[in-house]
N, C-alpha and C. Protein backbone atom coordinates (compact mmCIF):
# COMPACT_ATOMS: atom_id res chain seq x y z
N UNK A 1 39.36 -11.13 7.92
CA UNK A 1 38.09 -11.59 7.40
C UNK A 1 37.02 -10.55 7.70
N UNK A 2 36.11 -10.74 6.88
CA UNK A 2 34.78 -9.34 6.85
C UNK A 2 33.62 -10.25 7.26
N UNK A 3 32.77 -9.59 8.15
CA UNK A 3 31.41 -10.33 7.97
C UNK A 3 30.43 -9.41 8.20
N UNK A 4 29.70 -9.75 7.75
CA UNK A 4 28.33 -8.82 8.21
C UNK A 4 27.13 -9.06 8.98
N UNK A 5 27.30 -8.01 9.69
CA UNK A 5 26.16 -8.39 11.13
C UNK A 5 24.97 -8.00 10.67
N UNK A 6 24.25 -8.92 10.41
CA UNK A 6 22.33 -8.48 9.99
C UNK A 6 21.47 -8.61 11.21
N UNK A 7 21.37 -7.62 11.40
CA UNK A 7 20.00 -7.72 12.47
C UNK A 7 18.72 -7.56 11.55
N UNK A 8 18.04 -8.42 12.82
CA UNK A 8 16.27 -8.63 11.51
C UNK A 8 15.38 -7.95 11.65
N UNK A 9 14.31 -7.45 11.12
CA UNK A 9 13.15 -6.70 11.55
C UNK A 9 12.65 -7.62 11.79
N UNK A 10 11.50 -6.73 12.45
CA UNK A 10 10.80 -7.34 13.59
C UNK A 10 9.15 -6.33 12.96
N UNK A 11 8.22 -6.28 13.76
CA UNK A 11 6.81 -5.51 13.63
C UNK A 11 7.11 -4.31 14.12
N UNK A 12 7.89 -3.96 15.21
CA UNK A 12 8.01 -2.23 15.27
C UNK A 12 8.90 -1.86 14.35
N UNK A 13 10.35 -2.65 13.90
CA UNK A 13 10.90 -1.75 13.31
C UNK A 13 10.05 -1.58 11.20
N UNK A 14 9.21 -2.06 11.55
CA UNK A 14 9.00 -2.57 10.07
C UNK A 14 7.70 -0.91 10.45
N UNK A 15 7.23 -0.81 11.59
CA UNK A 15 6.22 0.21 11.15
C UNK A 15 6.77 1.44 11.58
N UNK A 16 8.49 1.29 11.55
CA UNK A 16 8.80 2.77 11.42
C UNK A 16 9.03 3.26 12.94
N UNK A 17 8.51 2.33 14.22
CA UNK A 17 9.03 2.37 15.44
C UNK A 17 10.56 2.60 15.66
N UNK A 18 10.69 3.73 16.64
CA UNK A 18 11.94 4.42 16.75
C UNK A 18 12.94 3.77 17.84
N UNK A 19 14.14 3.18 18.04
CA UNK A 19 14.92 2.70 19.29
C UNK A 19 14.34 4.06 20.28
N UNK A 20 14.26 3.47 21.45
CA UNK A 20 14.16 4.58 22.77
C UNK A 20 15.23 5.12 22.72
N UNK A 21 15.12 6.48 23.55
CA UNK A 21 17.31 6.24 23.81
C UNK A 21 17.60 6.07 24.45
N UNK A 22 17.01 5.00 25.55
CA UNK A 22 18.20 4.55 26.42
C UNK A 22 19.11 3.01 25.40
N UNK A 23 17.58 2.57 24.52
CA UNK A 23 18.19 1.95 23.53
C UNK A 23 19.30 2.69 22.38
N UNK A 24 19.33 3.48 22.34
CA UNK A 24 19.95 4.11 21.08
C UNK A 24 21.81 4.45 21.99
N UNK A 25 21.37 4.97 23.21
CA UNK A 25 22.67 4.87 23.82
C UNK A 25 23.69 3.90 24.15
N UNK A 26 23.07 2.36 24.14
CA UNK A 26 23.58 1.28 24.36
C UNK A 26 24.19 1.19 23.54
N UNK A 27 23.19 1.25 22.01
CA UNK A 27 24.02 0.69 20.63
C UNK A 27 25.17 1.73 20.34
N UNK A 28 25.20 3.04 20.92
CA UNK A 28 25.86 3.92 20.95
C UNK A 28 27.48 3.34 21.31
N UNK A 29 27.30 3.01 22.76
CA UNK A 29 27.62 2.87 23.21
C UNK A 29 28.98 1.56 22.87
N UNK A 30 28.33 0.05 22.47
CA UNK A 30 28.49 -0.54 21.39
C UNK A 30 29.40 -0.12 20.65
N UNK A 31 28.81 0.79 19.42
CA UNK A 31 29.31 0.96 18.27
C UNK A 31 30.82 1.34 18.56
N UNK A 32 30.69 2.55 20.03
CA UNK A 32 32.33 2.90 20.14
C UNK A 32 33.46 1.73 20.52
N UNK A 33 32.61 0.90 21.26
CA UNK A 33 33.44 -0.30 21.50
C UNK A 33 34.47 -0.79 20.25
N UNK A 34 33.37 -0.91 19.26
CA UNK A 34 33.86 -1.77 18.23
C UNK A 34 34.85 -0.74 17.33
N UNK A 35 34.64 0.62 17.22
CA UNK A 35 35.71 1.59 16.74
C UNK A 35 36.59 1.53 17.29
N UNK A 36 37.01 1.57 18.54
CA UNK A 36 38.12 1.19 19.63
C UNK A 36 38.75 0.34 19.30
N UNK A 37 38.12 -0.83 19.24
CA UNK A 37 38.59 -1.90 19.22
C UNK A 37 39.40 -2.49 17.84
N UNK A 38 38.69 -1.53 16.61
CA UNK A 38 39.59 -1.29 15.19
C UNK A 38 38.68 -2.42 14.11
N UNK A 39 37.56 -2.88 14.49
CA UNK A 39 36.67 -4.08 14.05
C UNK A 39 35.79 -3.44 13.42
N UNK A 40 34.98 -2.25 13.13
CA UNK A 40 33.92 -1.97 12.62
C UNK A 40 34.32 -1.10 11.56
N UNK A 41 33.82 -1.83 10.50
CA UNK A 41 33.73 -0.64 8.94
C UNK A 41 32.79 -0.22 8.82
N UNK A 42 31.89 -0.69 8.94
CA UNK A 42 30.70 0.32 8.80
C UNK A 42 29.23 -0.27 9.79
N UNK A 43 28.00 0.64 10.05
CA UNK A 43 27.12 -0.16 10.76
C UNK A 43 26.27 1.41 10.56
N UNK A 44 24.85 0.66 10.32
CA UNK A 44 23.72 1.28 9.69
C UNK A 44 22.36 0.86 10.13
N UNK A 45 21.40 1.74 10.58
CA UNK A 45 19.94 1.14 10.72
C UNK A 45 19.10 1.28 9.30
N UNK A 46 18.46 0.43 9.31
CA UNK A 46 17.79 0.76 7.77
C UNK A 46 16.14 1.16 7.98
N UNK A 47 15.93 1.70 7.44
CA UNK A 47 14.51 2.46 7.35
C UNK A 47 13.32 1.10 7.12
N UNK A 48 11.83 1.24 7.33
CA UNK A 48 10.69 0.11 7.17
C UNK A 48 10.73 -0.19 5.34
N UNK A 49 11.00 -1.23 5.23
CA UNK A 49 10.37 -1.82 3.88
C UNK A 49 9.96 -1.08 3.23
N UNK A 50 8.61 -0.18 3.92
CA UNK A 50 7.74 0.18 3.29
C UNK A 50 8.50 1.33 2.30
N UNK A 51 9.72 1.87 2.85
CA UNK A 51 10.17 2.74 1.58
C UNK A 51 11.33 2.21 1.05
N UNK A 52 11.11 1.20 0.87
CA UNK A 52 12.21 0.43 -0.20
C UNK A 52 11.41 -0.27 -1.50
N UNK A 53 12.19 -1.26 -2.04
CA UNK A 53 11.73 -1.69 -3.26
C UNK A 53 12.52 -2.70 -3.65
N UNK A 54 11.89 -3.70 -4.08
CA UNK A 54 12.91 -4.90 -4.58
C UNK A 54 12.44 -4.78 -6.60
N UNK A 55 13.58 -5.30 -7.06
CA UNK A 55 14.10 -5.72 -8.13
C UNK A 55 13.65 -7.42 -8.58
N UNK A 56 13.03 -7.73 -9.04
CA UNK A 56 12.30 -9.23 -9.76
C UNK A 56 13.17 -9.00 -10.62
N UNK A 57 14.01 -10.26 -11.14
CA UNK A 57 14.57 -10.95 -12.40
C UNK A 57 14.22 -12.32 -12.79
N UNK A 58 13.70 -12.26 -14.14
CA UNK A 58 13.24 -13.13 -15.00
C UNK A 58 13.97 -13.34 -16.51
N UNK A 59 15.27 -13.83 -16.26
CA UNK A 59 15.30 -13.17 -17.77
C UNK A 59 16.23 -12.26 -17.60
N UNK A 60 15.53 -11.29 -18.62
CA UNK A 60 16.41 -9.98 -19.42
C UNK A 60 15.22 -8.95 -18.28
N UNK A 61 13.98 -9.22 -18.06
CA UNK A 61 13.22 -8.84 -17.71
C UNK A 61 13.28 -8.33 -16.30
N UNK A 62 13.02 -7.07 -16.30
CA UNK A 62 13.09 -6.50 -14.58
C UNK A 62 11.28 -5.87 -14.35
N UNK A 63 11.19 -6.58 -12.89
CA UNK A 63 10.28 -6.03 -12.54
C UNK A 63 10.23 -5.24 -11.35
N UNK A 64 9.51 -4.44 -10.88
CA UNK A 64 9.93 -3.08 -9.44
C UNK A 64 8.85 -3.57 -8.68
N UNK A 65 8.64 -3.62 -7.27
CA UNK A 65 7.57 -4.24 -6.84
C UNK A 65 8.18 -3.07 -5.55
N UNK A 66 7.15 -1.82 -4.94
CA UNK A 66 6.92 -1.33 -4.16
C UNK A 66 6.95 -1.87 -2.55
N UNK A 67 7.83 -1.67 -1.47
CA UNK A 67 7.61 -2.15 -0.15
C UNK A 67 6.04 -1.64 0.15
N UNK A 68 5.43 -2.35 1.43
CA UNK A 68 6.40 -3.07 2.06
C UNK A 68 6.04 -4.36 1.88
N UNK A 69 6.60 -4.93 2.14
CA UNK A 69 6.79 -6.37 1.89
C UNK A 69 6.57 -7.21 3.73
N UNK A 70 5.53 -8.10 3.09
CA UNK A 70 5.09 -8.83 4.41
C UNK A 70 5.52 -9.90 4.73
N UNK A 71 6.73 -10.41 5.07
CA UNK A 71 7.16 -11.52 5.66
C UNK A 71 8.83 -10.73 6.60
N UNK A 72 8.54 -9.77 7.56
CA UNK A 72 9.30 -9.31 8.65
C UNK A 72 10.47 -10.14 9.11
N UNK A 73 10.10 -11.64 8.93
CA UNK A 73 11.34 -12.79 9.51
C UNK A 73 12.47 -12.55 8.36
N UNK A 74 12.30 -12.45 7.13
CA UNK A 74 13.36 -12.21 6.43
C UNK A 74 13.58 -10.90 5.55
N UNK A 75 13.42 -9.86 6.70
CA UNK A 75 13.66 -8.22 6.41
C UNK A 75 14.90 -8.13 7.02
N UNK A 76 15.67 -7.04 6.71
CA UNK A 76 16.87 -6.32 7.44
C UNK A 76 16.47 -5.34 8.13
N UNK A 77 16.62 -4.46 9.59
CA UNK A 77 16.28 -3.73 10.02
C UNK A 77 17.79 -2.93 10.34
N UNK A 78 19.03 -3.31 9.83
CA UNK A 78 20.51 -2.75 10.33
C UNK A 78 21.74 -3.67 9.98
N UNK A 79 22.73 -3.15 10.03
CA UNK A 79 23.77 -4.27 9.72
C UNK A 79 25.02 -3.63 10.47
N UNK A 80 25.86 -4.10 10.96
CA UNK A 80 27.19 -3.86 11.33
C UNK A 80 28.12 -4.83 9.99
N UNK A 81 29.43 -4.03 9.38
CA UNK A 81 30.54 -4.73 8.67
C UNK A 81 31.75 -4.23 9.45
N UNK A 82 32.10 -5.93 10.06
CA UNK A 82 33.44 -6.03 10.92
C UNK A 82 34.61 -6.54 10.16
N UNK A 83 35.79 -6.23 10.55
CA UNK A 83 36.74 -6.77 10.11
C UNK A 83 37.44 -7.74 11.59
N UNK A 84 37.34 -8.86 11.46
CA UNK A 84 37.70 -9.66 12.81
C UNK A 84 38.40 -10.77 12.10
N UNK A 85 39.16 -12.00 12.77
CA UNK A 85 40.08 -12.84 12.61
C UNK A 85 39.65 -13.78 12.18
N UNK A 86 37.99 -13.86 12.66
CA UNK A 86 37.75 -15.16 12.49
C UNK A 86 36.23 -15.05 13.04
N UNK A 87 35.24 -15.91 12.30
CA UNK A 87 33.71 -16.19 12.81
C UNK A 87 33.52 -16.00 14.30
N UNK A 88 34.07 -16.94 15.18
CA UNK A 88 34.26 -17.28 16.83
C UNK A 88 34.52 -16.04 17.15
N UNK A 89 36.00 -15.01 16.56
CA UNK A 89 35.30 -13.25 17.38
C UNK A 89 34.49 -12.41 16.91
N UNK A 90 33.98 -13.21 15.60
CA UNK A 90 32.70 -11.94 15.23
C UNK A 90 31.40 -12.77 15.85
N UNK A 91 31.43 -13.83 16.28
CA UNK A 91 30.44 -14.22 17.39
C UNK A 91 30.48 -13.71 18.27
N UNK A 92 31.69 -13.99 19.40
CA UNK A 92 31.76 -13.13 20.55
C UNK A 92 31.42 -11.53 20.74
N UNK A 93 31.50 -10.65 19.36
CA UNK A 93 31.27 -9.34 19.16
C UNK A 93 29.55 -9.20 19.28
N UNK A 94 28.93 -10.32 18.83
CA UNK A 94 27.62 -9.95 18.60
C UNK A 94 27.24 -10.72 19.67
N UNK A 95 27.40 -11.32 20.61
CA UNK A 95 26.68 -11.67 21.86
C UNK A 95 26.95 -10.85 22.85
N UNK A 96 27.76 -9.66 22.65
CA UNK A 96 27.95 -8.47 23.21
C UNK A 96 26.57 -7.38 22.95
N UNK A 97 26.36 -7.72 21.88
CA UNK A 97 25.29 -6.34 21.10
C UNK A 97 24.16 -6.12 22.37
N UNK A 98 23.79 -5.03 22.41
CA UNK A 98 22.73 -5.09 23.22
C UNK A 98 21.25 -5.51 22.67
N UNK A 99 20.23 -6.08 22.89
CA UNK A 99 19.25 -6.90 22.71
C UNK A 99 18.77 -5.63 21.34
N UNK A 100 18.54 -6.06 20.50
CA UNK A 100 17.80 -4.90 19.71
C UNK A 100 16.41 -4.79 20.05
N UNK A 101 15.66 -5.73 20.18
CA UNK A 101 14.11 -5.36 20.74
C UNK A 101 13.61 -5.39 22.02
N UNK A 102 14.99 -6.08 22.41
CA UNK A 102 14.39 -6.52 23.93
C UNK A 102 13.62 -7.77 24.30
N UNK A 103 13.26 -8.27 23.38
CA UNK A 103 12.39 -9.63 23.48
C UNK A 103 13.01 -10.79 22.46
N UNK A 104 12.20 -11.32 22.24
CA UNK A 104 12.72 -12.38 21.18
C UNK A 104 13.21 -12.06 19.64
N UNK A 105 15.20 -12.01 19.60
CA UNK A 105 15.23 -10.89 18.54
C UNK A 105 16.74 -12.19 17.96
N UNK A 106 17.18 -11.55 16.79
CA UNK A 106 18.31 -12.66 15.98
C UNK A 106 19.23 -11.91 15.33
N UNK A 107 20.32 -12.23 15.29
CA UNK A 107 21.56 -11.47 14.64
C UNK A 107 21.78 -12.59 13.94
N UNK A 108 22.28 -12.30 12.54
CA UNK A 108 22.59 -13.20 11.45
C UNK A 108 24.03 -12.67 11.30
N UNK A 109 25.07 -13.42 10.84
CA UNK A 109 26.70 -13.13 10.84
C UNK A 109 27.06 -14.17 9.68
N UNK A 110 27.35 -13.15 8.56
CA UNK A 110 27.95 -13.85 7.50
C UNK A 110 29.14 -13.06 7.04
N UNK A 111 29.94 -14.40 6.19
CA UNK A 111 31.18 -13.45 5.84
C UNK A 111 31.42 -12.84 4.82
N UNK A 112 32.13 -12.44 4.45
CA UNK A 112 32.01 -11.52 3.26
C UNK A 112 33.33 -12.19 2.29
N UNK A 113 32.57 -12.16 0.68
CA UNK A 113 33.71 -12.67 -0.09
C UNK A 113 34.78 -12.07 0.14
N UNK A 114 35.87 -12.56 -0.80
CA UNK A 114 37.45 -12.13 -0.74
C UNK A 114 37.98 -12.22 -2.40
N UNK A 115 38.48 -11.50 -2.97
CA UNK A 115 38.28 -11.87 -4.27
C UNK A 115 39.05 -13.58 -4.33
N UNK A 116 39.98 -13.92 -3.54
CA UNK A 116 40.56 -15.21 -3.39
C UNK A 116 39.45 -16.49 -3.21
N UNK A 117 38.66 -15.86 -3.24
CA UNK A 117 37.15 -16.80 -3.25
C UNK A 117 36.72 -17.38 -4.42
N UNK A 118 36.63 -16.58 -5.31
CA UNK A 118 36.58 -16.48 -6.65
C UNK A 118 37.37 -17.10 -7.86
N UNK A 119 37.31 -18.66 -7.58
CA UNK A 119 38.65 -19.37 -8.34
C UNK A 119 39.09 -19.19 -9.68
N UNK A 120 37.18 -18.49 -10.48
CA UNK A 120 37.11 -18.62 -11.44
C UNK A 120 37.48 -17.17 -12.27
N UNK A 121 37.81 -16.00 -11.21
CA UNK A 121 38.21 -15.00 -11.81
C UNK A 121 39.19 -15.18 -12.44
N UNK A 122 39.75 -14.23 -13.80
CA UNK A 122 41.41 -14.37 -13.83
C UNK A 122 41.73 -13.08 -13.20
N UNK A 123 43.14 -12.92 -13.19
CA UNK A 123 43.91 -12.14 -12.65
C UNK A 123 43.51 -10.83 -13.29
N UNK A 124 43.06 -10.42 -14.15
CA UNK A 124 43.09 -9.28 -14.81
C UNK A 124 41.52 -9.11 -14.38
N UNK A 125 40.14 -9.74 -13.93
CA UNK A 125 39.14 -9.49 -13.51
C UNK A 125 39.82 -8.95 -11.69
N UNK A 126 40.03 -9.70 -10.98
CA UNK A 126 40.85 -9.42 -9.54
C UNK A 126 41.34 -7.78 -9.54
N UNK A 127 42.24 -7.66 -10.66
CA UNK A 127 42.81 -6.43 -10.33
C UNK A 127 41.59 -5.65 -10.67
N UNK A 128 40.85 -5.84 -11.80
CA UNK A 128 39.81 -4.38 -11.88
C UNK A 128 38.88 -4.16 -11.15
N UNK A 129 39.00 -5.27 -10.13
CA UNK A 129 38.21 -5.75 -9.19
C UNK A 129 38.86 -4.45 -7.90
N UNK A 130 39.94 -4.89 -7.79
CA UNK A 130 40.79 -3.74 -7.04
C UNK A 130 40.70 -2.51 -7.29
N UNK A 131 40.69 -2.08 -8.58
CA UNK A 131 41.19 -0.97 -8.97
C UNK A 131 39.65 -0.66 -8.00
N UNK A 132 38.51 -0.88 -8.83
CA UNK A 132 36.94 -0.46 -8.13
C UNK A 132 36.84 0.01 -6.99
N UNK A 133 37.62 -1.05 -6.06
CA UNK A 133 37.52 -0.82 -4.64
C UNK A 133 38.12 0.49 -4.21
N UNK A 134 39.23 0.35 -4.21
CA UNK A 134 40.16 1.34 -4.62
C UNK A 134 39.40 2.88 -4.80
N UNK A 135 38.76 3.05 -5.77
CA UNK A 135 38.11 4.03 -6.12
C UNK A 135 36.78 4.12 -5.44
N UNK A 136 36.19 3.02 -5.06
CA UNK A 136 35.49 3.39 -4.09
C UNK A 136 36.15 4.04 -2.51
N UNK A 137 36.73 3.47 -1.70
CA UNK A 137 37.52 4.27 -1.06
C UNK A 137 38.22 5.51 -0.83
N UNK A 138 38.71 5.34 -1.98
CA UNK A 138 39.34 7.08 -1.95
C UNK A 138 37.29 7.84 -1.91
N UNK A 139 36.39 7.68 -2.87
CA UNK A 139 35.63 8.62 -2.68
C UNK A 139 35.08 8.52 -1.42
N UNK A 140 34.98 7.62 -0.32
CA UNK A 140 34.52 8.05 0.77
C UNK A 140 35.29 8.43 1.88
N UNK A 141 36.80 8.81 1.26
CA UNK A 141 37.96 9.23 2.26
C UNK A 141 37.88 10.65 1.79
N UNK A 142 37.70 10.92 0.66
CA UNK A 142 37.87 12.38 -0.28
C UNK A 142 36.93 13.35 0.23
C-alpha cells in the first residue's frame, strides 16, 4: 500500500523560512531511516505558495489565480510517498518524524489509489494505465 505523508505549512514555512540544520539533519537523518528500511519513494519540501498557482475549474473554463494564497492550515509545505503494509505502519513511521516546526505542527497520511480501486475502469483503461506508469519509471530510472 502507498500513502502519502503531507506535512502542512505553517507562517514560516509559507514566508519562505528555512529548516535550521540541526533541523534539516534530523529530517536527514529520518529520511535515511526510511531508505533503509525500503518504505520511502519519494519525499520533497515544497517552496511558499507564494510561487505557485492554482488552477479554478468552472466548466470548460480555466482560471490561473497567482499564490500566495492565505489560508496556511490547508497549504502543503512537503510530503513523504511510502510504500508500507498498512495505515498502523505508516502511522508508526510518522510519529517517528521529527517535529517539523517544533511547536504546534500536523502530518496528514493518506493512501494512495491502486488501479484495483477503480471498479469502473475496464481492463484495457488499467493496462494503459500501466503502460503510463511504466513509462514514467523507466524515465526517472533512465
Amino acid at each position: 500500500m502507498r500513502f502519502m505523508v503531507i506535512v502542512k505549512a505553517n507562517e514560516d514555512s509559507e514566508a519562505g523560512v528555512q529548516p535550521s540544520e540541526e533541523m534539516l539533519k534530523q529530517m536527514g537523518a529520518f529520511n535515511e531511516e526510511l531508505v533503509k528500511a525500503g518504505v520511502m519513494l519519494a519525499g520533497e519540501g515544497l517552496h511558499p505558495s507564494s510561487k505557485g498557482a492554482r488552477v479554478h475549474f468552472s466548466g470548460d473554463k480555466r482560471t490561473v489565480v497567482d499564490g500566495p494564497f492565505t489560508e496556511t492550515k490547508e497549504l502543503i509545505a512537503g510530503f513523504w510517498l511510502l510504500e508500507v503494509k498498512s495505515l498502523e505502519e505508516a502511522v508508526e513511521w510518522v510519529k517517528r518524524v521529527p517535529n517539523p516546526t517544533g511547536e504546534e505542527s500536523q502530518i496528514e497520511i493518506r493512501q494512495v489509489f491502486t488501479e484495483d480501486d477503480f471498479v469502473n475502469a475496464s481492463e484495457e483503461m488499467k493496462e494503459r494505465e500501466r503502460q503510463l506508469r511504466a513509462e514514467t519509471e523507466a524515465r526517472a530510472n533512465g
